[in-house]
PDB file of N, CA and C in Angstrom:
ATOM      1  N   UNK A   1     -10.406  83.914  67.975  1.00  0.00           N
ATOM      2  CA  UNK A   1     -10.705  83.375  66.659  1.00  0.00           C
ATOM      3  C   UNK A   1     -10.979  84.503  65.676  1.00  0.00           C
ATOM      4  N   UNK A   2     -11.801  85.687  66.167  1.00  0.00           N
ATOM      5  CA  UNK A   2     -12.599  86.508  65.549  1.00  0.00           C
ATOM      6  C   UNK A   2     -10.492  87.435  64.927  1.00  0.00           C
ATOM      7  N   UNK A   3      -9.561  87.523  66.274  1.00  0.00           N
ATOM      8  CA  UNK A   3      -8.695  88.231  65.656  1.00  0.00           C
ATOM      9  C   UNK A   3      -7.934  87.776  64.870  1.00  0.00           C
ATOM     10  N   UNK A   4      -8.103  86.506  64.350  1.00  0.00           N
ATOM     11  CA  UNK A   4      -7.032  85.627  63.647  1.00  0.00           C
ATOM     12  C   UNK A   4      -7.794  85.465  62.170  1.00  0.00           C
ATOM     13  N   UNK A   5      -8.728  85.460  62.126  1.00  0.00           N
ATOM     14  CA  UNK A   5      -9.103  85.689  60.709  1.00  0.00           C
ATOM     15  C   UNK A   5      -8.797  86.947  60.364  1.00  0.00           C
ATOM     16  N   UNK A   6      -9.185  87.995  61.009  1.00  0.00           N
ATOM     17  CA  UNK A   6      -8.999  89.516  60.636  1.00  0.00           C
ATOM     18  C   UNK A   6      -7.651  89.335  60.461  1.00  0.00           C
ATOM     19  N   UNK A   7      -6.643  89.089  61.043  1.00  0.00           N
ATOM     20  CA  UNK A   7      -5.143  89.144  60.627  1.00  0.00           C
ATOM     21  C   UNK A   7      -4.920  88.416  59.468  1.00  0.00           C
ATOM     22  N   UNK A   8      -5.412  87.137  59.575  1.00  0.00           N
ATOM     23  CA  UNK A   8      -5.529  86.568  58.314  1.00  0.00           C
ATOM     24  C   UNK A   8      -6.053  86.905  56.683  1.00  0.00           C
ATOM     25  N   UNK A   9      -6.836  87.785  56.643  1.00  0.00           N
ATOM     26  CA  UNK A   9      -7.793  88.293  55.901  1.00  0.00           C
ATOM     27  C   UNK A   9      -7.138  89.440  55.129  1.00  0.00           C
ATOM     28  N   UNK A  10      -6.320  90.334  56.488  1.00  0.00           N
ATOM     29  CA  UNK A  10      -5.312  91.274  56.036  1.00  0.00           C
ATOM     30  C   UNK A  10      -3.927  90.792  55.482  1.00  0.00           C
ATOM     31  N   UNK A  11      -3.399  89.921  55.883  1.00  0.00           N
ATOM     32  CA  UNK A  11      -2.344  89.203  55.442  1.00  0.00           C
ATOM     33  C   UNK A  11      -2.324  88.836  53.583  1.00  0.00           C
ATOM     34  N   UNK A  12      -3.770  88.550  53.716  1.00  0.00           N
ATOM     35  CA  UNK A  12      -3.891  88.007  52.165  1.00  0.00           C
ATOM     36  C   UNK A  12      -4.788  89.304  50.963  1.00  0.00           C
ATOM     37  N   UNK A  13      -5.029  89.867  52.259  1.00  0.00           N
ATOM     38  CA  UNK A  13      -5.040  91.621  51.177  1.00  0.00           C
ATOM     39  C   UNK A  13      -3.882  91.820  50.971  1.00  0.00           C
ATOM     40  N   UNK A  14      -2.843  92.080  51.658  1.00  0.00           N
ATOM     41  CA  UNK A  14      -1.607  92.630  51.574  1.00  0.00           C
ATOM     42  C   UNK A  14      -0.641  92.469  50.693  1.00  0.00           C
ATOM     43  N   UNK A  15      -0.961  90.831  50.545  1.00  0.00           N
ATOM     44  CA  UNK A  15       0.363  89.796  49.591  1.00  0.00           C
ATOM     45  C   UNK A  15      -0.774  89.724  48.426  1.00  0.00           C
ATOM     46  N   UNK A  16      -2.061  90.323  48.159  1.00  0.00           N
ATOM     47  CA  UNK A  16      -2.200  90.609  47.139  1.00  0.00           C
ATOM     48  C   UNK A  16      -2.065  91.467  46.040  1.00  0.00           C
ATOM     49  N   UNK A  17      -2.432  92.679  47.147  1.00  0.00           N
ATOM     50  CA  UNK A  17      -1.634  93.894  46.801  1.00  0.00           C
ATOM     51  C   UNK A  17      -0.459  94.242  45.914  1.00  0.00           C
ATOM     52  N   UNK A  18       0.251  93.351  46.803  1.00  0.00           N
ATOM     53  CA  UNK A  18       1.770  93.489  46.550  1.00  0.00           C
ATOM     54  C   UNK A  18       1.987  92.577  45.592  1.00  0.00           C
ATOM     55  N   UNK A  19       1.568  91.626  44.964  1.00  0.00           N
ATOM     56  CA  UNK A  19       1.645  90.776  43.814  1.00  0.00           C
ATOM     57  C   UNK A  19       1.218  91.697  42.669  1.00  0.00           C
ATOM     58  N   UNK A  20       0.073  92.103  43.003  1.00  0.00           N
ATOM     59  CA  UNK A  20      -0.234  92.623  41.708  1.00  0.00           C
ATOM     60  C   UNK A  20       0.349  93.982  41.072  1.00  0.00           C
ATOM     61  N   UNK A  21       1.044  95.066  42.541  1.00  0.00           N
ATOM     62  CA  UNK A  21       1.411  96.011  42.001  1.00  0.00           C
ATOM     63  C   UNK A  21       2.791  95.730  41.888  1.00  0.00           C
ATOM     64  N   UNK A  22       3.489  94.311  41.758  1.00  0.00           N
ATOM     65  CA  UNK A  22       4.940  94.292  41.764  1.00  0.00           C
ATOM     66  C   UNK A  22       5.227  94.396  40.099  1.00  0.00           C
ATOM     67  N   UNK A  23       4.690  93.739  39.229  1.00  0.00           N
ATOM     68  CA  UNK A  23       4.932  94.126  37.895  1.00  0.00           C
ATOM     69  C   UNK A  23       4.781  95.765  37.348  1.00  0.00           C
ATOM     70  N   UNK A  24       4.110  96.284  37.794  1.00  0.00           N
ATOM     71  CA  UNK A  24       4.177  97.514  37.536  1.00  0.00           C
ATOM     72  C   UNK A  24       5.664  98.460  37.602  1.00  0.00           C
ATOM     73  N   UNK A  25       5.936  97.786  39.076  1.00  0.00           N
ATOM     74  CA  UNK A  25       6.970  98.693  39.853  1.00  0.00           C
ATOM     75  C   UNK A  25       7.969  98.226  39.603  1.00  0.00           C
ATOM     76  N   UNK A  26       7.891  96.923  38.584  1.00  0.00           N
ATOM     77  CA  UNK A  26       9.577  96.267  37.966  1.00  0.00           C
ATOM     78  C   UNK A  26       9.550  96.926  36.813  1.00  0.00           C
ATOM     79  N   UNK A  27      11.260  97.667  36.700  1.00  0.00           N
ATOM     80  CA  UNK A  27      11.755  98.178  35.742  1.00  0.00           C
ATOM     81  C   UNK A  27      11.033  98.694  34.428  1.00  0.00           C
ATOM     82  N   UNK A  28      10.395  99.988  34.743  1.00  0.00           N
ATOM     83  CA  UNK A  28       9.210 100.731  33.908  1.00  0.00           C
ATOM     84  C   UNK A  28      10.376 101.446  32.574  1.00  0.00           C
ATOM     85  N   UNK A  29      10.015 101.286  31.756  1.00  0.00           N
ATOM     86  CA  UNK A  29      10.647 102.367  30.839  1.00  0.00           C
ATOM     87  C   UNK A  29      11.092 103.635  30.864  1.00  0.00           C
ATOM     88  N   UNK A  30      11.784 104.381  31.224  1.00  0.00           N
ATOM     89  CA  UNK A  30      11.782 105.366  31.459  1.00  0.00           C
ATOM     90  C   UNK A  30      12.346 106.103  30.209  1.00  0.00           C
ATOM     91  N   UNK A  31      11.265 107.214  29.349  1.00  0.00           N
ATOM     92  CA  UNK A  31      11.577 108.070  28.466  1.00  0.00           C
ATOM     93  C   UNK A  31      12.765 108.664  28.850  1.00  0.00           C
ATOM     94  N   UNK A  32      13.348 108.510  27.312  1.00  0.00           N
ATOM     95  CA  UNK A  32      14.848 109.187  26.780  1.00  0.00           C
ATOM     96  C   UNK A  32      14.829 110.428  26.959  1.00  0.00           C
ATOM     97  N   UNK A  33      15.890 110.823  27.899  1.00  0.00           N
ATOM     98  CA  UNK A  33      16.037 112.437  28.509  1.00  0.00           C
ATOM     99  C   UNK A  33      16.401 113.237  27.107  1.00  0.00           C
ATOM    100  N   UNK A  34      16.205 114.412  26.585  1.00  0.00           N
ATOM    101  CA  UNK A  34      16.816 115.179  25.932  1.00  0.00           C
ATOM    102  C   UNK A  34      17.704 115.593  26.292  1.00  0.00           C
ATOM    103  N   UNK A  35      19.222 115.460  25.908  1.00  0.00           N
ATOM    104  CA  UNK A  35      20.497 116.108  26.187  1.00  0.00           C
ATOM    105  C   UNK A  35      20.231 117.439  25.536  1.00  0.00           C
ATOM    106  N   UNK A  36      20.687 118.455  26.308  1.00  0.00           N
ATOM    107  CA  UNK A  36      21.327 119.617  26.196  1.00  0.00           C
ATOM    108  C   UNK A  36      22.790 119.749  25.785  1.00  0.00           C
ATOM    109  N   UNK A  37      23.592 118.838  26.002  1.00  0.00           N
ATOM    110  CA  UNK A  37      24.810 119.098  25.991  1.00  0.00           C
ATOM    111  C   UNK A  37      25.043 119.072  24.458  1.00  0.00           C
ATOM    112  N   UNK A  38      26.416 119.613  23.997  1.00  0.00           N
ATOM    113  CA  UNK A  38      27.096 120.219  22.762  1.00  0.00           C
ATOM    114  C   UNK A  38      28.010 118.848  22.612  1.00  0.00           C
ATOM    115  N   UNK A  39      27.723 117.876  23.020  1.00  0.00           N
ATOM    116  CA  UNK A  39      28.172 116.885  22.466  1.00  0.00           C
ATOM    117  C   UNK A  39      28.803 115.932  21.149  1.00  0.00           C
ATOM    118  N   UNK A  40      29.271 115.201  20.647  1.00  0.00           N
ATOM    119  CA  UNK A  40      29.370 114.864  19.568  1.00  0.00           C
ATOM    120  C   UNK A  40      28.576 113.527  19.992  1.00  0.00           C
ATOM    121  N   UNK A  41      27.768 113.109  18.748  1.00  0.00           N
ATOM    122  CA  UNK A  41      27.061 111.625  18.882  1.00  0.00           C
ATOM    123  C   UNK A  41      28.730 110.234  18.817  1.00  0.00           C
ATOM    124  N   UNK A  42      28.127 109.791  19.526  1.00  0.00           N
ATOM    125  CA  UNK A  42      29.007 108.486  19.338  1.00  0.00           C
ATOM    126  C   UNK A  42      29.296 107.539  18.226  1.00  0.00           C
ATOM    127  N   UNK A  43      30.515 107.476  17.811  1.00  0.00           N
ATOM    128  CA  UNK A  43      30.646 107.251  16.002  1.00  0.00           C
ATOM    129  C   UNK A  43      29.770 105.734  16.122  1.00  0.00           C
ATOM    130  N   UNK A  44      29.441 105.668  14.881  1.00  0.00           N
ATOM    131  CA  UNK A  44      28.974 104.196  14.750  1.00  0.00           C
ATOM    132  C   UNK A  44      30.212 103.025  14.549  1.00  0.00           C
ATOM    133  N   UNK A  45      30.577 102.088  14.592  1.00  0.00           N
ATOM    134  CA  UNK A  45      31.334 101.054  14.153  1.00  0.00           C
ATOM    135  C   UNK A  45      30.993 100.469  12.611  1.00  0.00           C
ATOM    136  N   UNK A  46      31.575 100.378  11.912  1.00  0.00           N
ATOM    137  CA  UNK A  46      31.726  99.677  10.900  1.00  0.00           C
ATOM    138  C   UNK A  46      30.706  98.500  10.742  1.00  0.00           C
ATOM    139  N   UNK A  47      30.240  98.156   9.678  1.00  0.00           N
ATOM    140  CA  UNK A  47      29.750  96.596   9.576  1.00  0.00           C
ATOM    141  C   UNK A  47      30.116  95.563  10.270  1.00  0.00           C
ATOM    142  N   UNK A  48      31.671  95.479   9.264  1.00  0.00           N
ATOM    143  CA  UNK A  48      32.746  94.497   9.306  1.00  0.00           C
ATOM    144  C   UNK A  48      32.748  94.379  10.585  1.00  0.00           C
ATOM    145  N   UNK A  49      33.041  95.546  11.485  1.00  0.00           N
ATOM    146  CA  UNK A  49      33.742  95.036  12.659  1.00  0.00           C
ATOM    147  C   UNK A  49      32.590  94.365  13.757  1.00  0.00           C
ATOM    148  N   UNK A  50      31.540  94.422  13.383  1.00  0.00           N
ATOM    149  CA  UNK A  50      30.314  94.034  14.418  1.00  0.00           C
ATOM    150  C   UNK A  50      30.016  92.558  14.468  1.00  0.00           C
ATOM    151  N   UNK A  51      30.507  91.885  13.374  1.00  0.00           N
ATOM    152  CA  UNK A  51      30.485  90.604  12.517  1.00  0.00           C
ATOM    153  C   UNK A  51      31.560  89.991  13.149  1.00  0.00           C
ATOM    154  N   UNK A  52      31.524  88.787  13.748  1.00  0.00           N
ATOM    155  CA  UNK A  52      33.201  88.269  14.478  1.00  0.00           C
ATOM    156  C   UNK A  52      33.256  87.415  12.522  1.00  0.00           C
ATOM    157  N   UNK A  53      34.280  88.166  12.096  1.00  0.00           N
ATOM    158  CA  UNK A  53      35.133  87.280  11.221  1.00  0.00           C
ATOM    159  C   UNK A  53      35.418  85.855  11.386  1.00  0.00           C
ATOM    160  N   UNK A  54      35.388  84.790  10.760  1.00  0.00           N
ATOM    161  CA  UNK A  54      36.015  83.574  10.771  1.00  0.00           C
ATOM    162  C   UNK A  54      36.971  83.721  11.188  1.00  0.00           C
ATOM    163  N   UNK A  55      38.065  82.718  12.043  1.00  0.00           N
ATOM    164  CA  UNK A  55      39.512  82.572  11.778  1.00  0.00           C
ATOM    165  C   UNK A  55      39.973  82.138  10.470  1.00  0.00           C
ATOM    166  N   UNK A  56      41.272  82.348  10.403  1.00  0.00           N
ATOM    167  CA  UNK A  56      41.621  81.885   9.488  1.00  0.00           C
ATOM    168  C   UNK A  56      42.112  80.604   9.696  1.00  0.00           C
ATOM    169  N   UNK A  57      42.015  79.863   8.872  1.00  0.00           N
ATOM    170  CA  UNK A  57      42.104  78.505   8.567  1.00  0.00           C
ATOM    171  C   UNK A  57      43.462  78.209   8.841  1.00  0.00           C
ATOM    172  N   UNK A  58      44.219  77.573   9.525  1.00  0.00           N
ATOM    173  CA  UNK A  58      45.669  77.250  10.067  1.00  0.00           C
ATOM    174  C   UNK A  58      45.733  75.482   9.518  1.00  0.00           C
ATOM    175  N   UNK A  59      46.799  75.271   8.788  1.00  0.00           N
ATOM    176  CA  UNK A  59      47.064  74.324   8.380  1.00  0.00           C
ATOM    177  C   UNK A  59      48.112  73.365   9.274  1.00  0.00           C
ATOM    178  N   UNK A  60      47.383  72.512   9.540  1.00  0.00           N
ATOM    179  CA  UNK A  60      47.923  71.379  10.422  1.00  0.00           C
ATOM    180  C   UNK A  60      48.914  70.412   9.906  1.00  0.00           C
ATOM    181  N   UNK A  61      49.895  70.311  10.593  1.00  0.00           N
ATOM    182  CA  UNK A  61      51.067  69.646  10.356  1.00  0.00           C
ATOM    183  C   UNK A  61      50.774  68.148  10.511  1.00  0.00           C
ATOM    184  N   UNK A  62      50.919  66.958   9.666  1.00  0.00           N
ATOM    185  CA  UNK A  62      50.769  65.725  10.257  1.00  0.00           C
ATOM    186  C   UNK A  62      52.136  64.935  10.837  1.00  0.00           C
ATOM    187  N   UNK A  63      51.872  64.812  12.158  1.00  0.00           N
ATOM    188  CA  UNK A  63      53.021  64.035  12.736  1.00  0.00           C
ATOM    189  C   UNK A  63      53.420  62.686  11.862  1.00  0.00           C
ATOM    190  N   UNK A  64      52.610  62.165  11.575  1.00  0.00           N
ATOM    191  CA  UNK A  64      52.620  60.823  10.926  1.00  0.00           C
ATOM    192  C   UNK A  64      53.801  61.147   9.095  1.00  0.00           C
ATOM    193  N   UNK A  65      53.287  62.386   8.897  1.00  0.00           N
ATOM    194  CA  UNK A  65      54.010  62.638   7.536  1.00  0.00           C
ATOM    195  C   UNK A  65      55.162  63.329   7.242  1.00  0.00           C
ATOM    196  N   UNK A  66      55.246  64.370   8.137  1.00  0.00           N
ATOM    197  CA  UNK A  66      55.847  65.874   8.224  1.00  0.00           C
ATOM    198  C   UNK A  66      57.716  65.493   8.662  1.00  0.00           C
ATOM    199  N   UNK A  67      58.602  66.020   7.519  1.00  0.00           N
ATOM    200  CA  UNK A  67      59.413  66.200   7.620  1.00  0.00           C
ATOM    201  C   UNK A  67      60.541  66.259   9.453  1.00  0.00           C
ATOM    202  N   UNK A  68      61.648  66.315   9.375  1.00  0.00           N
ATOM    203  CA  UNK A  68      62.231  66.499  10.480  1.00  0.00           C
ATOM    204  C   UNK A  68      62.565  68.173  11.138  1.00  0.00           C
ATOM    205  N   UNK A  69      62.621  69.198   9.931  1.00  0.00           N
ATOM    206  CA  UNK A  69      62.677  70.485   9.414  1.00  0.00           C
ATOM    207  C   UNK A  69      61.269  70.654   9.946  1.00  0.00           C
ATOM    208  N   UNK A  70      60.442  70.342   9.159  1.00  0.00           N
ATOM    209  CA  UNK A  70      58.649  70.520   9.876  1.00  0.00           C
ATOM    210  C   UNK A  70      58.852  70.506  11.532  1.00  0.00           C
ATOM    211  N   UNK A  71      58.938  69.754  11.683  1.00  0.00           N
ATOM    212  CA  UNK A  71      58.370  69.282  13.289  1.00  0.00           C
ATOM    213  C   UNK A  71      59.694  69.799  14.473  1.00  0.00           C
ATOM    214  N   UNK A  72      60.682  70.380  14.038  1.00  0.00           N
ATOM    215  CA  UNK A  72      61.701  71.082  14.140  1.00  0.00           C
ATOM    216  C   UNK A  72      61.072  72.387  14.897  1.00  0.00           C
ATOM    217  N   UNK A  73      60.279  73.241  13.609  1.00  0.00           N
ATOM    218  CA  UNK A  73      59.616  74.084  13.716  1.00  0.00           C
ATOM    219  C   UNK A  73      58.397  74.293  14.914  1.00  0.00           C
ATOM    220  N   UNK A  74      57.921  73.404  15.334  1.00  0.00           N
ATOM    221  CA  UNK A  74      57.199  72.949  16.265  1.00  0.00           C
ATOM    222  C   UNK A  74      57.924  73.583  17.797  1.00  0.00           C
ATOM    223  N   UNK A  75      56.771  74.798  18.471  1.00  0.00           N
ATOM    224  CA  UNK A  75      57.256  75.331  19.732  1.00  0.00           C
ATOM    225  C   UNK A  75      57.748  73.647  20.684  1.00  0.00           C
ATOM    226  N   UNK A  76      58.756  74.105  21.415  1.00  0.00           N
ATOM    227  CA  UNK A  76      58.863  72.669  22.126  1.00  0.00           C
ATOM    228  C   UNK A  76      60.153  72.006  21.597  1.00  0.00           C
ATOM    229  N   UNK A  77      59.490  71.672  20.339  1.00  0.00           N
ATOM    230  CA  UNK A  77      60.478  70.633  19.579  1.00  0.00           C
ATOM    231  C   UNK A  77      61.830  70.593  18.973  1.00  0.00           C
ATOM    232  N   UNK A  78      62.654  70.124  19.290  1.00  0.00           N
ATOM    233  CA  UNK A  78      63.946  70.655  19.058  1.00  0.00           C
ATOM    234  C   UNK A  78      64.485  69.393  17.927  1.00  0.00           C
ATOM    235  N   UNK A  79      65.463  68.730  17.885  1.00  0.00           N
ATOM    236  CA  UNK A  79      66.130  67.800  16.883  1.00  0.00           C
ATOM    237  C   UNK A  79      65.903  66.546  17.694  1.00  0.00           C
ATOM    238  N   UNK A  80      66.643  66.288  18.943  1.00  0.00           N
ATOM    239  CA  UNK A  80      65.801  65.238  19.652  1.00  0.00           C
ATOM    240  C   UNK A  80      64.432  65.022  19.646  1.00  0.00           C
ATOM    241  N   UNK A  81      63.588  65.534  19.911  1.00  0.00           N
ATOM    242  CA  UNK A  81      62.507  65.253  19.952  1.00  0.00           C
ATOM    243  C   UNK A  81      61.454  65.018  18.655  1.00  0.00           C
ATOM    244  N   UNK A  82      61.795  65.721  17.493  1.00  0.00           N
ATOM    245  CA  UNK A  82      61.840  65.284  15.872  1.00  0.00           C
ATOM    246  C   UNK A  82      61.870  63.925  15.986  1.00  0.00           C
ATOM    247  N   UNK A  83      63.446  63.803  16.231  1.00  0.00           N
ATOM    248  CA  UNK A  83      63.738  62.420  15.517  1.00  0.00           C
ATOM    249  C   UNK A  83      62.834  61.825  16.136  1.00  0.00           C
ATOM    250  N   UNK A  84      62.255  61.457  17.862  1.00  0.00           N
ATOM    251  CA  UNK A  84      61.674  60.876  18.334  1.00  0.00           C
ATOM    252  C   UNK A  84      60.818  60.387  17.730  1.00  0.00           C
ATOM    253  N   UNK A  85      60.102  61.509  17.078  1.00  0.00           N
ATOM    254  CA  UNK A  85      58.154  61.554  16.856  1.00  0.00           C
ATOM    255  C   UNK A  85      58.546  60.565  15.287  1.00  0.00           C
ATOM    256  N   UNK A  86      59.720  61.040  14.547  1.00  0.00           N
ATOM    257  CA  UNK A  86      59.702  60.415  13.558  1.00  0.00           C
ATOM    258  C   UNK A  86      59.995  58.394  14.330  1.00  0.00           C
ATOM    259  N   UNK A  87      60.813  58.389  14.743  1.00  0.00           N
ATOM    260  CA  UNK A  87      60.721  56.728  15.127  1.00  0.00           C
ATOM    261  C   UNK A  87      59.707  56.214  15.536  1.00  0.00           C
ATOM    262  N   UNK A  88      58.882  57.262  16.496  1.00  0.00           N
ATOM    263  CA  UNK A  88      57.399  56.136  17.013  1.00  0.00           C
ATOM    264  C   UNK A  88      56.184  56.125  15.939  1.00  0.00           C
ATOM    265  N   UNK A  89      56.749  56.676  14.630  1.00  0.00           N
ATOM    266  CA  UNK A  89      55.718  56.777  13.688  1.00  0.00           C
ATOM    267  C   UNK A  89      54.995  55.057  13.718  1.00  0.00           C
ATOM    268  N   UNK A  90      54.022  55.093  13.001  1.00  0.00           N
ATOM    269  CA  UNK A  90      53.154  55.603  12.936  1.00  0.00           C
ATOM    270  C   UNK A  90      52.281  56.018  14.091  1.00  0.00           C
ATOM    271  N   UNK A  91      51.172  56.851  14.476  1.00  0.00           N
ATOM    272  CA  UNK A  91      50.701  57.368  15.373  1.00  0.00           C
ATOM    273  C   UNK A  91      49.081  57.704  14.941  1.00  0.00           C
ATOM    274  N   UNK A  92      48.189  57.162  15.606  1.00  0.00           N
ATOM    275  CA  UNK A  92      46.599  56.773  15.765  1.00  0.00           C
ATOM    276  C   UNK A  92      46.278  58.262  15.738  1.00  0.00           C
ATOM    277  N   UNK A  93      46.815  58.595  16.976  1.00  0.00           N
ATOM    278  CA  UNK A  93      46.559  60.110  17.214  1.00  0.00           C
ATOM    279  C   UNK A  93      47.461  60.920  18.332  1.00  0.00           C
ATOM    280  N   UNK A  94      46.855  62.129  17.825  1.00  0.00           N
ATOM    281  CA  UNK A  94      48.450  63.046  18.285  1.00  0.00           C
ATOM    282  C   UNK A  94      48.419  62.625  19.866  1.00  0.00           C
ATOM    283  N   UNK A  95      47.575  62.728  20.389  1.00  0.00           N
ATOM    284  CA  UNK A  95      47.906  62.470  22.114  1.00  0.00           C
ATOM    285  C   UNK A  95      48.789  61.332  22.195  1.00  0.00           C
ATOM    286  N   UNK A  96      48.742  60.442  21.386  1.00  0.00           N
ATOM    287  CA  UNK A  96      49.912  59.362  21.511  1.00  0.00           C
ATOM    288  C   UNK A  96      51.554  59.905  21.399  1.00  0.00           C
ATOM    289  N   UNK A  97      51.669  60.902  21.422  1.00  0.00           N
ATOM    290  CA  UNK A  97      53.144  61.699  21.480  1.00  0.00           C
ATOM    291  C   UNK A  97      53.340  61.907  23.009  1.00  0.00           C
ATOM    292  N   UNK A  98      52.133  62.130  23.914  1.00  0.00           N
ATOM    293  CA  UNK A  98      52.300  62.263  25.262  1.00  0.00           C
ATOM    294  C   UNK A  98      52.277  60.773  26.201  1.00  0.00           C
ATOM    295  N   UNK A  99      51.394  59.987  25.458  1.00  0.00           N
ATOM    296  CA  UNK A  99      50.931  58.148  25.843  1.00  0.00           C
ATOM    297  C   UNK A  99      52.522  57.728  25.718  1.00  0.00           C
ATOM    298  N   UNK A 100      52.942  57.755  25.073  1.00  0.00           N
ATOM    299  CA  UNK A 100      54.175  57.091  24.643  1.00  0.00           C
ATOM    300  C   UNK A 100      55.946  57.745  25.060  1.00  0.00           C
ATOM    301  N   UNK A 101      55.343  58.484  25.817  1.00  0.00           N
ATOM    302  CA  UNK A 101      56.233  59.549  26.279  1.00  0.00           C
ATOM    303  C   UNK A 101      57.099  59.945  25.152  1.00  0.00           C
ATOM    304  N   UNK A 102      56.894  60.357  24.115  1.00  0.00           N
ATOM    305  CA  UNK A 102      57.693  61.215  23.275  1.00  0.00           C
ATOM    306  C   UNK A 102      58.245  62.585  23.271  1.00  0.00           C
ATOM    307  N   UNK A 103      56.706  63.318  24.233  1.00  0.00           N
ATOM    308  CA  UNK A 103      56.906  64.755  24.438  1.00  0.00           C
ATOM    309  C   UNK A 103      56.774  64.759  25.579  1.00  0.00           C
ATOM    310  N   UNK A 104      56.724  65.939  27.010  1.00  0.00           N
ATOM    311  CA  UNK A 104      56.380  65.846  27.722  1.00  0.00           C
ATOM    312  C   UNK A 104      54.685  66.720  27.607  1.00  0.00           C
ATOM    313  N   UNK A 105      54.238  66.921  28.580  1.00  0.00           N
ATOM    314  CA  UNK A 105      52.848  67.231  28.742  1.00  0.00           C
ATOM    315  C   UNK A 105      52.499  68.485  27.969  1.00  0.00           C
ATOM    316  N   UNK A 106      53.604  69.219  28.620  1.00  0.00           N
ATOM    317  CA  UNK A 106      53.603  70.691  28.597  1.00  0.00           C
ATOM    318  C   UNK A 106      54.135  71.199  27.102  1.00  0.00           C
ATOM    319  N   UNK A 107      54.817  70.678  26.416  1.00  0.00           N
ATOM    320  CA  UNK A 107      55.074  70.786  25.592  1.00  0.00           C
ATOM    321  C   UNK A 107      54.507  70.432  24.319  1.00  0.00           C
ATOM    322  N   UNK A 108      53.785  69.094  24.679  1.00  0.00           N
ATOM    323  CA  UNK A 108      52.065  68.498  24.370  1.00  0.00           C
ATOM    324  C   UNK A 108      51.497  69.936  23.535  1.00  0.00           C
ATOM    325  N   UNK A 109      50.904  70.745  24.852  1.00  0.00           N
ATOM    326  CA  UNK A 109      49.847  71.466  24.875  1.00  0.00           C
ATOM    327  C   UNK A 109      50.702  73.018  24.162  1.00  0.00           C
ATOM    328  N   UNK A 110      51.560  73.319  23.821  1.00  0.00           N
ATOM    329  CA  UNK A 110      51.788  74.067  23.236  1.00  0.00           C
ATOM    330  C   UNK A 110      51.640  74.112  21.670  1.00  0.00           C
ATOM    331  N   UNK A 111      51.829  72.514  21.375  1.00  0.00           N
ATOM    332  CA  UNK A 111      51.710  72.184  19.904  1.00  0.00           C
ATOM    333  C   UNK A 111      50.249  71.463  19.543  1.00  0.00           C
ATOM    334  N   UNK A 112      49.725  71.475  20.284  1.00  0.00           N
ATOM    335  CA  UNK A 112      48.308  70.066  20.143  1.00  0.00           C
ATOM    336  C   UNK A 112      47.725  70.765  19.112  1.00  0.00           C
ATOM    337  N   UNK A 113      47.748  72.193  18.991  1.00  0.00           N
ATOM    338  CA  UNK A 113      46.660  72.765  18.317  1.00  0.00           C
ATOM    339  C   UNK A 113      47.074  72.777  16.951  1.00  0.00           C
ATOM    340  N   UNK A 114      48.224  72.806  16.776  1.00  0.00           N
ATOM    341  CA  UNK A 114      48.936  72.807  15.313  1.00  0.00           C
ATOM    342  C   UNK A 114      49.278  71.652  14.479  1.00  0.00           C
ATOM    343  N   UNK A 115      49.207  70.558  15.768  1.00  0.00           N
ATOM    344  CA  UNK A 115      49.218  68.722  14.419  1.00  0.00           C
ATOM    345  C   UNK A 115      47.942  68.056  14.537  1.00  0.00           C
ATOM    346  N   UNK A 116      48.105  67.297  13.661  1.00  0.00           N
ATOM    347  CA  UNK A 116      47.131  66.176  13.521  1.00  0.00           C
ATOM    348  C   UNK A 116      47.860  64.731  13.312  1.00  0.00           C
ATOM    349  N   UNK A 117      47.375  63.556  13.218  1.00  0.00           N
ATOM    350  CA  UNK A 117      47.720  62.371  13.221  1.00  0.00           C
ATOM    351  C   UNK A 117      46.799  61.751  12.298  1.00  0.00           C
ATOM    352  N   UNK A 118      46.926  61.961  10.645  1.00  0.00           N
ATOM    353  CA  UNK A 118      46.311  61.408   9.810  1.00  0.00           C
ATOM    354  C   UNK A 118      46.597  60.152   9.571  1.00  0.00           C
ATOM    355  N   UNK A 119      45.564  59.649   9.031  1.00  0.00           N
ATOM    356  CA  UNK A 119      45.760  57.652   9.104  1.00  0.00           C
ATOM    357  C   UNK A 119      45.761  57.559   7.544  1.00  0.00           C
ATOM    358  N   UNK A 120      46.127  56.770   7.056  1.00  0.00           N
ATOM    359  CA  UNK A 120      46.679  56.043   5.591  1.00  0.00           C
ATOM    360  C   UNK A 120      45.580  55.224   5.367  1.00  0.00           C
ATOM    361  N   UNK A 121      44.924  55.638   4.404  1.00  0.00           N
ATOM    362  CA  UNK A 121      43.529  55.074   3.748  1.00  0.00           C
ATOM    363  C   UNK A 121      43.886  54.164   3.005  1.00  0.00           C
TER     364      UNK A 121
END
């Protein structure tokens, strides 16, 4: 009994110990060495460039409106597939070019980012 407290006793010195000197021994500051070397300092960057710029604003084609020439232009889209989008007009929204099998998937996702499917107020 008498050795099981003593182990015990030490056990909870130990893991005290070690609790308290673990903040110390996590990642201390360590003062900035003085270089010797003949170095050049490292240029700074620009303002501008530290700042992520906006994109620029890309103007969306509406399937619902857009010419045969327009949608022509469209990666994917060739004269068949124009005329298509123009016959299943009108269109809720652009994924309905893939619902309706007009486009295929893949060809979908090359253009998704460039139309929209505006509705008539």
């Amino acid at each position: 009994m008498r050795h099981f407290t003593l182990a015990s006793l030490a056990a909870t010195a130990l893991t005290l110990g070690l609790l308290t000197a673990s903040p110390s021994m996590a990642q201390t500051a360590q003062p900035a060495a003085k270089s010797d070397s003949k170095m050049a300092p490292a240029p700074k960057a620009p303002a501008t460039e530290s700042k992520m710029a906006p994109a620029p604003k890309v103007e969306l084609l509406d399937i619902n409106s857009a010419s045969a020439e327009q949608l022509d232009a469209l990666p994917g889209i060739g004269k068949a597939h124009s005329a298509a989008i123009i016959k299943g007009r009108p269109y809720k929204g652009k994924d309905e070019l893939v619902q309706k099998n007009i486009v295929p998937q893949a060809t979908y996702d090359k253009l998704k980012d460039k139309v929209i499917a505006k509705q008539k107020s």
